[in-house]
PDB file of N, CA and C in Angstrom:
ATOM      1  N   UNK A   1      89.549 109.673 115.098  1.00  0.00           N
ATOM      2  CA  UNK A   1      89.005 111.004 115.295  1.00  0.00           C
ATOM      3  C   UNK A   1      89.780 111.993 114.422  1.00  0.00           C
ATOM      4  N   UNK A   2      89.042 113.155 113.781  1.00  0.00           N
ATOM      5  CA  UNK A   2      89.491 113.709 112.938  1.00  0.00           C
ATOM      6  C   UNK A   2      89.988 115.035 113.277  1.00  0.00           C
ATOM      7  N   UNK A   3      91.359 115.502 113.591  1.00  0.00           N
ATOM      8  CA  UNK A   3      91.584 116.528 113.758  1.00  0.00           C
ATOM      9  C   UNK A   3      91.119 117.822 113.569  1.00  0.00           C
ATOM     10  N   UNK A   4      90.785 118.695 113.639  1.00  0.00           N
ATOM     11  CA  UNK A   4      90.301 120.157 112.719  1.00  0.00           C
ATOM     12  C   UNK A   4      91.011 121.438 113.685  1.00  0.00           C
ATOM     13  N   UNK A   5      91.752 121.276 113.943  1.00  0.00           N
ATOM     14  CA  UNK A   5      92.604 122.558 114.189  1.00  0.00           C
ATOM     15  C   UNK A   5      92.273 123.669 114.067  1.00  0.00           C
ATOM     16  N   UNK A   6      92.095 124.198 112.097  1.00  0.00           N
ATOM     17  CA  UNK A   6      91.822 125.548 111.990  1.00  0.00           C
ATOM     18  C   UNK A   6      89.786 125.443 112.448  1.00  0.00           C
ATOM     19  N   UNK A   7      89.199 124.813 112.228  1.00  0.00           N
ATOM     20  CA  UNK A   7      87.799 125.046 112.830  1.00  0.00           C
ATOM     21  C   UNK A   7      88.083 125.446 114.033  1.00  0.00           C
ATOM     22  N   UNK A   8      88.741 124.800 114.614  1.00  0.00           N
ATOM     23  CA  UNK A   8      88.561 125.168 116.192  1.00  0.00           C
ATOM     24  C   UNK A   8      89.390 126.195 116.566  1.00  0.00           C
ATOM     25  N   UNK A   9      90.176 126.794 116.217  1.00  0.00           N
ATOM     26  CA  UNK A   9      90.749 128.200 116.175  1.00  0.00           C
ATOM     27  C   UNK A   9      89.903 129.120 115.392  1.00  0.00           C
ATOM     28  N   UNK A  10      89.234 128.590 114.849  1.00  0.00           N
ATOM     29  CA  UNK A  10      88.151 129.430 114.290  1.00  0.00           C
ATOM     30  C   UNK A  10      86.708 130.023 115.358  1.00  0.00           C
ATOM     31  N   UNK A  11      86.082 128.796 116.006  1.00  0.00           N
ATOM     32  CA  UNK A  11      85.542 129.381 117.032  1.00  0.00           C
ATOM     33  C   UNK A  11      85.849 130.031 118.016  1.00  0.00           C
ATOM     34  N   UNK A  12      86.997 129.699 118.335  1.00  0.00           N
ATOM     35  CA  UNK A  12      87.415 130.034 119.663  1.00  0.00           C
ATOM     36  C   UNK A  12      87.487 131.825 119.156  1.00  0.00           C
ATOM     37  N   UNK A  13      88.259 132.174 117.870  1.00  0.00           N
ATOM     38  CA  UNK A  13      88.081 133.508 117.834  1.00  0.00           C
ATOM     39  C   UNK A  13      86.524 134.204 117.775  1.00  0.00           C
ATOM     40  N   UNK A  14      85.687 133.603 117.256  1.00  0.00           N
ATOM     41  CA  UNK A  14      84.920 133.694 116.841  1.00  0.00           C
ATOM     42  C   UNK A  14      83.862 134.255 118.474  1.00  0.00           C
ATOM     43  N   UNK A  15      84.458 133.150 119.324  1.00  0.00           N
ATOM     44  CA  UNK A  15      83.071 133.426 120.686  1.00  0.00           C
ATOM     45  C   UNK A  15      83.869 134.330 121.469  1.00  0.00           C
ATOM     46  N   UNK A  16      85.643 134.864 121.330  1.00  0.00           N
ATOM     47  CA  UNK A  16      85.928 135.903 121.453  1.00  0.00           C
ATOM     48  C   UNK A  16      85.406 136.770 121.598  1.00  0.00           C
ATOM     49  N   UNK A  17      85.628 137.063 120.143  1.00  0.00           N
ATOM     50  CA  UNK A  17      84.950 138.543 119.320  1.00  0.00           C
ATOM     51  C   UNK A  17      83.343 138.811 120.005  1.00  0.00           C
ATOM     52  N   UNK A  18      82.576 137.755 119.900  1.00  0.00           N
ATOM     53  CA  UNK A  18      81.123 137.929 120.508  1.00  0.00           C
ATOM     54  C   UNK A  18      81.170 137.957 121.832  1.00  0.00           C
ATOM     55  N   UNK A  19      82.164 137.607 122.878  1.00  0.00           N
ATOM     56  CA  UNK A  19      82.264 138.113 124.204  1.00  0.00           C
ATOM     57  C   UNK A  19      82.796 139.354 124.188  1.00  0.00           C
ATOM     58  N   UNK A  20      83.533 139.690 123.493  1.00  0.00           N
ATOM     59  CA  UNK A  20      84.621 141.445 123.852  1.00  0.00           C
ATOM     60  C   UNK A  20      83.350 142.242 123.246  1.00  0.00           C
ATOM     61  N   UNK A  21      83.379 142.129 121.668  1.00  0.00           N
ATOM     62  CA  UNK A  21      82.133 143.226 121.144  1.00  0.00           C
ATOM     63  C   UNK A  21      80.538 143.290 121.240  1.00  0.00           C
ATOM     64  N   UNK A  22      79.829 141.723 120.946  1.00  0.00           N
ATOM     65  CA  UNK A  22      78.658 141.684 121.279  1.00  0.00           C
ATOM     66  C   UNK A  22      77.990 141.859 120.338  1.00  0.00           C
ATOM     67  N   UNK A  23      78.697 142.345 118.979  1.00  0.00           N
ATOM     68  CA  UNK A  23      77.992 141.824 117.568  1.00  0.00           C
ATOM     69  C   UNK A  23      78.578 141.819 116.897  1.00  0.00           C
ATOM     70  N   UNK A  24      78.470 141.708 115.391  1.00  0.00           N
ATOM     71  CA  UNK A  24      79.281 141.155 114.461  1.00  0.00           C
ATOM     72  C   UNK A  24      78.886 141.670 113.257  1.00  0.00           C
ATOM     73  N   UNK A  25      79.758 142.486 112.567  1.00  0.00           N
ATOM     74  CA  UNK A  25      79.098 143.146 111.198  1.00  0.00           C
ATOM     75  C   UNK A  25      79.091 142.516 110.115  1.00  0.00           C
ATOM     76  N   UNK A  26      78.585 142.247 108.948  1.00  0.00           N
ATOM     77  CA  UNK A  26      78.214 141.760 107.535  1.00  0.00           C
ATOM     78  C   UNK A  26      79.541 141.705 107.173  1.00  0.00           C
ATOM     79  N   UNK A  27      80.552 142.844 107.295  1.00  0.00           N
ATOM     80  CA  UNK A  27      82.170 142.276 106.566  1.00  0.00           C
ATOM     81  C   UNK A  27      82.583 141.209 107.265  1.00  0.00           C
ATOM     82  N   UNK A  28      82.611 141.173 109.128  1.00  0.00           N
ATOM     83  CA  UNK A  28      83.521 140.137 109.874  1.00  0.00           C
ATOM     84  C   UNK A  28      82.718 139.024 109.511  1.00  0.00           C
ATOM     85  N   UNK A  29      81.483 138.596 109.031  1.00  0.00           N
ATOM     86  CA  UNK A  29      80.890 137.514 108.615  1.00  0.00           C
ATOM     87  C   UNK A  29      81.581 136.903 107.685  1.00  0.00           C
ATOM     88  N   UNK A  30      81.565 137.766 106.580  1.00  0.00           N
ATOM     89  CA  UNK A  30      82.207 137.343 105.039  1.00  0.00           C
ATOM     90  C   UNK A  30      83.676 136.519 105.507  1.00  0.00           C
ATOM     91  N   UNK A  31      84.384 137.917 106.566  1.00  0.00           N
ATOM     92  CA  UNK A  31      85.964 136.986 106.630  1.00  0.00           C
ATOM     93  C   UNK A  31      85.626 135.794 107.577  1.00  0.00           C
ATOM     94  N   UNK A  32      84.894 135.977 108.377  1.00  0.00           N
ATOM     95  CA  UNK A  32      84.837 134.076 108.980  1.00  0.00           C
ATOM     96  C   UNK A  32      84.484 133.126 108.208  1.00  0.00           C
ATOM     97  N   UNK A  33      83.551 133.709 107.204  1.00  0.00           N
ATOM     98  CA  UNK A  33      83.125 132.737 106.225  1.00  0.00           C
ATOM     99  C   UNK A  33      84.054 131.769 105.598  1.00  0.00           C
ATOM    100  N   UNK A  34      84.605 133.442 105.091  1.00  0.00           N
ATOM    101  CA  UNK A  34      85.937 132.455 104.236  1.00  0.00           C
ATOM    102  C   UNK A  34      87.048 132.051 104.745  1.00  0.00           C
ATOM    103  N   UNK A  35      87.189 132.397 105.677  1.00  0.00           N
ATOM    104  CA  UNK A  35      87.867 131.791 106.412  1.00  0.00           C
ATOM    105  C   UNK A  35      87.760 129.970 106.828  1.00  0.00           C
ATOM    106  N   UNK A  36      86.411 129.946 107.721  1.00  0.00           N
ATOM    107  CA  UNK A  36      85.967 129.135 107.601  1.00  0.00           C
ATOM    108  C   UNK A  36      86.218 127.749 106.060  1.00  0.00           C
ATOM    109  N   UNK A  37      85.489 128.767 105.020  1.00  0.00           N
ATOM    110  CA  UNK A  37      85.656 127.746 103.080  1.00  0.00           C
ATOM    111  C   UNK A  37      87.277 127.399 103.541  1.00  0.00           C
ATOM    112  N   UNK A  38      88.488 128.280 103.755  1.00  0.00           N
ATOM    113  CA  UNK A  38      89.779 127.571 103.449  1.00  0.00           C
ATOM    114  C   UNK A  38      90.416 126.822 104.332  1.00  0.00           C
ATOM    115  N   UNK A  39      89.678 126.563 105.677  1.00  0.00           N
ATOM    116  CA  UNK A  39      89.919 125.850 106.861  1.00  0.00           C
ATOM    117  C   UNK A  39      89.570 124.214 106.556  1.00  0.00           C
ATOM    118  N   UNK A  40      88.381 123.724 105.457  1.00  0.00           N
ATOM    119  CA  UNK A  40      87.455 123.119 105.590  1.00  0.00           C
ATOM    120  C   UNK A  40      88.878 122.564 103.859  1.00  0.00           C
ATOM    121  N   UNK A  41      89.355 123.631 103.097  1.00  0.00           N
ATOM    122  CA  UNK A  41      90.563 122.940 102.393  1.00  0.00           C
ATOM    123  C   UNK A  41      91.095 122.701 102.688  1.00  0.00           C
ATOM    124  N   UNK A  42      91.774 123.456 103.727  1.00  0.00           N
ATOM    125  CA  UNK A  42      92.981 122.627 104.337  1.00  0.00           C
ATOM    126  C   UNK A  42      92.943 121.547 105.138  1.00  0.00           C
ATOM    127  N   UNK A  43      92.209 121.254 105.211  1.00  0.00           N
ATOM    128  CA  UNK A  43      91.935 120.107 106.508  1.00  0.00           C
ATOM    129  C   UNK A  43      92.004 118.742 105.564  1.00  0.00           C
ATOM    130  N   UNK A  44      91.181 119.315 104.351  1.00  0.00           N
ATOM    131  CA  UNK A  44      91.038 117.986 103.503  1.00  0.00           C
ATOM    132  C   UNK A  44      91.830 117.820 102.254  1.00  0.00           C
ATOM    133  N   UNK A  45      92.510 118.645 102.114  1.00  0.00           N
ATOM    134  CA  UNK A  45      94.015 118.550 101.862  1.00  0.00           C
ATOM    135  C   UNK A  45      95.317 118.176 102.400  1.00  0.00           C
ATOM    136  N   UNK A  46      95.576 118.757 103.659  1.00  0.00           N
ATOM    137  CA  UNK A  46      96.539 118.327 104.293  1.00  0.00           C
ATOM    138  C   UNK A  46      96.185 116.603 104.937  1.00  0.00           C
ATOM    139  N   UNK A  47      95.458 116.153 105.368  1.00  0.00           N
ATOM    140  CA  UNK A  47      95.258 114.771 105.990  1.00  0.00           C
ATOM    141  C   UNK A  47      95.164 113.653 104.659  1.00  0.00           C
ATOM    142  N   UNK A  48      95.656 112.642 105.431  1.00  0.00           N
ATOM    143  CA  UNK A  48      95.337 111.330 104.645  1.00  0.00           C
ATOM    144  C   UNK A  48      94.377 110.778 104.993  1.00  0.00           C
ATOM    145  N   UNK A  49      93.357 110.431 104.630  1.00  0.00           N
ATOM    146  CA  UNK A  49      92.071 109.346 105.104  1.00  0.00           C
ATOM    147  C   UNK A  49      92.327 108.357 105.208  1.00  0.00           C
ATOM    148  N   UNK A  50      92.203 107.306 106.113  1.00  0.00           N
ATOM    149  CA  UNK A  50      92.497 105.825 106.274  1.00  0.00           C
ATOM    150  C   UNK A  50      91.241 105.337 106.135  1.00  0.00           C
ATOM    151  N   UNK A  51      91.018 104.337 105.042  1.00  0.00           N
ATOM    152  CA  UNK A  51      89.931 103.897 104.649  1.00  0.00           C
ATOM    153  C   UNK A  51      90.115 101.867 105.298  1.00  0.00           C
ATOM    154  N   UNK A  52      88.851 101.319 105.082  1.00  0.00           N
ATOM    155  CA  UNK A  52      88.941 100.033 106.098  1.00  0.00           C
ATOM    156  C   UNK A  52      89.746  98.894 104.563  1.00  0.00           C
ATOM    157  N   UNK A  53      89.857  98.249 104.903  1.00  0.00           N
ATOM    158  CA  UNK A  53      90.432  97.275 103.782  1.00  0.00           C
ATOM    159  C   UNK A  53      90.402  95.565 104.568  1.00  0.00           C
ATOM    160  N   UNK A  54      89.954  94.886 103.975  1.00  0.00           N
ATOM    161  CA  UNK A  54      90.306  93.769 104.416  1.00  0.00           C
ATOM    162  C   UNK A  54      91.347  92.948 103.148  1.00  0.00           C
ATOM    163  N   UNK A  55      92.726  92.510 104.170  1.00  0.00           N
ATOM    164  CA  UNK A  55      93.258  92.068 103.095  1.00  0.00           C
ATOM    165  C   UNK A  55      93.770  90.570 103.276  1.00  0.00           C
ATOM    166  N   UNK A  56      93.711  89.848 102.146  1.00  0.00           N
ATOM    167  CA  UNK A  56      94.015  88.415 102.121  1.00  0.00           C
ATOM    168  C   UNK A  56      92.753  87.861 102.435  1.00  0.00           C
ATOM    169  N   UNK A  57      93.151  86.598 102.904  1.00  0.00           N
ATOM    170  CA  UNK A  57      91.832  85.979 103.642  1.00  0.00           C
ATOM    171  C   UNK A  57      91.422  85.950 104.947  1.00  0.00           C
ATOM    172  N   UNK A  58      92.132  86.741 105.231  1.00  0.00           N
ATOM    173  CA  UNK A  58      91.859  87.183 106.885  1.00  0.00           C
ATOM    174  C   UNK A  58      90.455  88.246 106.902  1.00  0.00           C
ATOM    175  N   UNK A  59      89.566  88.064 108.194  1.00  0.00           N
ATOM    176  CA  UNK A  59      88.892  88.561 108.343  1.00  0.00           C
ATOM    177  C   UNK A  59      88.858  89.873 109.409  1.00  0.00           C
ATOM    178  N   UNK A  60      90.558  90.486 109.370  1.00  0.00           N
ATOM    179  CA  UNK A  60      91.045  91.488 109.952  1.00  0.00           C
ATOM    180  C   UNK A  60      90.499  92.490 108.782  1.00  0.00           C
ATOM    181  N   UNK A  61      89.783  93.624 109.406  1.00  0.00           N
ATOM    182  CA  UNK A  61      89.433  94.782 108.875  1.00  0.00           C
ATOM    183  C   UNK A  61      91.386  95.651 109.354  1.00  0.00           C
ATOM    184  N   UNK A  62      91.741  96.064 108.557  1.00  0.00           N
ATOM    185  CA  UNK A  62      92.986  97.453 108.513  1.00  0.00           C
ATOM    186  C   UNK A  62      92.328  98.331 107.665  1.00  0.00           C
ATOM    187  N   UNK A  63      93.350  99.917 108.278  1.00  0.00           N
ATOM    188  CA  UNK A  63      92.511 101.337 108.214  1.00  0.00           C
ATOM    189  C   UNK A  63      94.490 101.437 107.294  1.00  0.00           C
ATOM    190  N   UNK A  64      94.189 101.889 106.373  1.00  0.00           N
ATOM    191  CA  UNK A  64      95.544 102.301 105.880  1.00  0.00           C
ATOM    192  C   UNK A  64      94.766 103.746 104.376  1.00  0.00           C
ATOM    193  N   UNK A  65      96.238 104.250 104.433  1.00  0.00           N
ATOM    194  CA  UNK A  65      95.973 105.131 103.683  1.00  0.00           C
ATOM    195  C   UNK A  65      95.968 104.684 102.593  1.00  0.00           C
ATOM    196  N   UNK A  66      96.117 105.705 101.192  1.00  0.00           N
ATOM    197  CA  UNK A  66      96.299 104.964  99.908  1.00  0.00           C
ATOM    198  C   UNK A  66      97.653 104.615  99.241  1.00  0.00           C
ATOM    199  N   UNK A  67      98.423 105.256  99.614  1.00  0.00           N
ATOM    200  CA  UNK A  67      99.722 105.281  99.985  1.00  0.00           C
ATOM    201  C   UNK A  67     100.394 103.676 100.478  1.00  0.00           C
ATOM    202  N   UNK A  68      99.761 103.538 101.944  1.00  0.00           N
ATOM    203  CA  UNK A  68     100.392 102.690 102.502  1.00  0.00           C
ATOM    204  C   UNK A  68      99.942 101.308 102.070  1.00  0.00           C
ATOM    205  N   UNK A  69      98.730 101.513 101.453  1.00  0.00           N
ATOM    206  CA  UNK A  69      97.930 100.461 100.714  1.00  0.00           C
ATOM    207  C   UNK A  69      98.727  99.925 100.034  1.00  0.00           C
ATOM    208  N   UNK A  70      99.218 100.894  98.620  1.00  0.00           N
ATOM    209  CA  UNK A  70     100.309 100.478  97.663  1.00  0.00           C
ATOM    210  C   UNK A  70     101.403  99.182  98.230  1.00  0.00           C
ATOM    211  N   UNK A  71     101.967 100.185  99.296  1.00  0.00           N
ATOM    212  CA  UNK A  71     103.329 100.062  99.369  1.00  0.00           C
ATOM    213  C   UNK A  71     102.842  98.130 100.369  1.00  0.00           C
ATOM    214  N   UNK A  72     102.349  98.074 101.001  1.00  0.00           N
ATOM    215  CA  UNK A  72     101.512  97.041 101.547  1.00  0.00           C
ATOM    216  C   UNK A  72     101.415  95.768 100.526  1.00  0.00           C
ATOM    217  N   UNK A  73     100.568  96.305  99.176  1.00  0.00           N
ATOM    218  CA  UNK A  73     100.420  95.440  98.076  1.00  0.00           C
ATOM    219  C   UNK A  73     101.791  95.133  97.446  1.00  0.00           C
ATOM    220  N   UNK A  74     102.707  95.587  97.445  1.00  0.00           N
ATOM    221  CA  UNK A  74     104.104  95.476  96.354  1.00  0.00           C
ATOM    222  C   UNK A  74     104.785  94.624  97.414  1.00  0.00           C
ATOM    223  N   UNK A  75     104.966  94.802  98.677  1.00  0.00           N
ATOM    224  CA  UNK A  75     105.196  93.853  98.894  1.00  0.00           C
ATOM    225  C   UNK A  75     104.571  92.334  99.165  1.00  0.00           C
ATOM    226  N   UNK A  76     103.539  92.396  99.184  1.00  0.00           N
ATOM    227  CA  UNK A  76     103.111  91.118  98.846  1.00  0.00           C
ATOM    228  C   UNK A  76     103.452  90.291  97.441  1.00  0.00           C
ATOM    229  N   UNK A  77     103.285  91.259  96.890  1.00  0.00           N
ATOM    230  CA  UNK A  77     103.789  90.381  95.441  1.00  0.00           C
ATOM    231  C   UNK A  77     104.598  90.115  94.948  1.00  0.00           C
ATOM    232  N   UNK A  78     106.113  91.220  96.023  1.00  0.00           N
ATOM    233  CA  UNK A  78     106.964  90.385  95.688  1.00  0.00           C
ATOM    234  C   UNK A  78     107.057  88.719  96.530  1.00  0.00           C
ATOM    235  N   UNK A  79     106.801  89.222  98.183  1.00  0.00           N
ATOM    236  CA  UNK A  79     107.090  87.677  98.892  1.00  0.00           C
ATOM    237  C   UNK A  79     106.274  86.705  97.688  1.00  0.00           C
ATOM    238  N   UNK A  80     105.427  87.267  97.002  1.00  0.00           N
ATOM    239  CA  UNK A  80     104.745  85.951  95.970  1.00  0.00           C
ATOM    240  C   UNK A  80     105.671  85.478  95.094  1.00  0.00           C
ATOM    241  N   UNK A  81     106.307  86.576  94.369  1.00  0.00           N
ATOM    242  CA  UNK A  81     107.348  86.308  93.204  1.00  0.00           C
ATOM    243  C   UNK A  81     108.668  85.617  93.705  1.00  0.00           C
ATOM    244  N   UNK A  82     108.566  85.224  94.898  1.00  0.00           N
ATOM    245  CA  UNK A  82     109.919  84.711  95.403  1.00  0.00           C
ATOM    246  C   UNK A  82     109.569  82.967  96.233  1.00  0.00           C
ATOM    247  N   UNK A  83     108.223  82.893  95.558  1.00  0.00           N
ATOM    248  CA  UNK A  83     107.914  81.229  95.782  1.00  0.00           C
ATOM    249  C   UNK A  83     108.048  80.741  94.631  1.00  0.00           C
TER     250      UNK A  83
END
């Protein structure tokens, strides 16, 4: 499950504002908007995606990042380089 933090601090101000005031003008749109555009960067900036991989001949599906992928593969090749 995918975190989203600033989205959801985003509504929550958001059904605020529409409970206290009861409407919402063309500027506070624009700033949720964009607000919203840099919530939707950061989210997919800051996280790593774990994508499925099956590795070897095993028919184990693993979720690893790309990162851990690497570091996963190097060592395999060394335990290889040491037969």
């Amino acid at each position: 499950m995918v975190k989203r933090k600033c989205f959801i601090l985003l509504i929550v101000v958001l059904l605020l504002h529409i409970l206290i005031d009861e409407n919402i003008s063309p500027g506070e749109l624009v700033l949720v908007s964009l607000f919203a555009y840099f919530c939707g960067v950061f989210d997919t900036t800051k996280r790593e995606v774990k994508e499925p991989y099956v590795i070897g001949d095993s028919n184990e599906i693993v979720h690893l990042t790309k990162k851990e992928l690497e570091e996963r593969l190097k060592k395999e090749r060394a335990s290889l380089h040491e037969l």
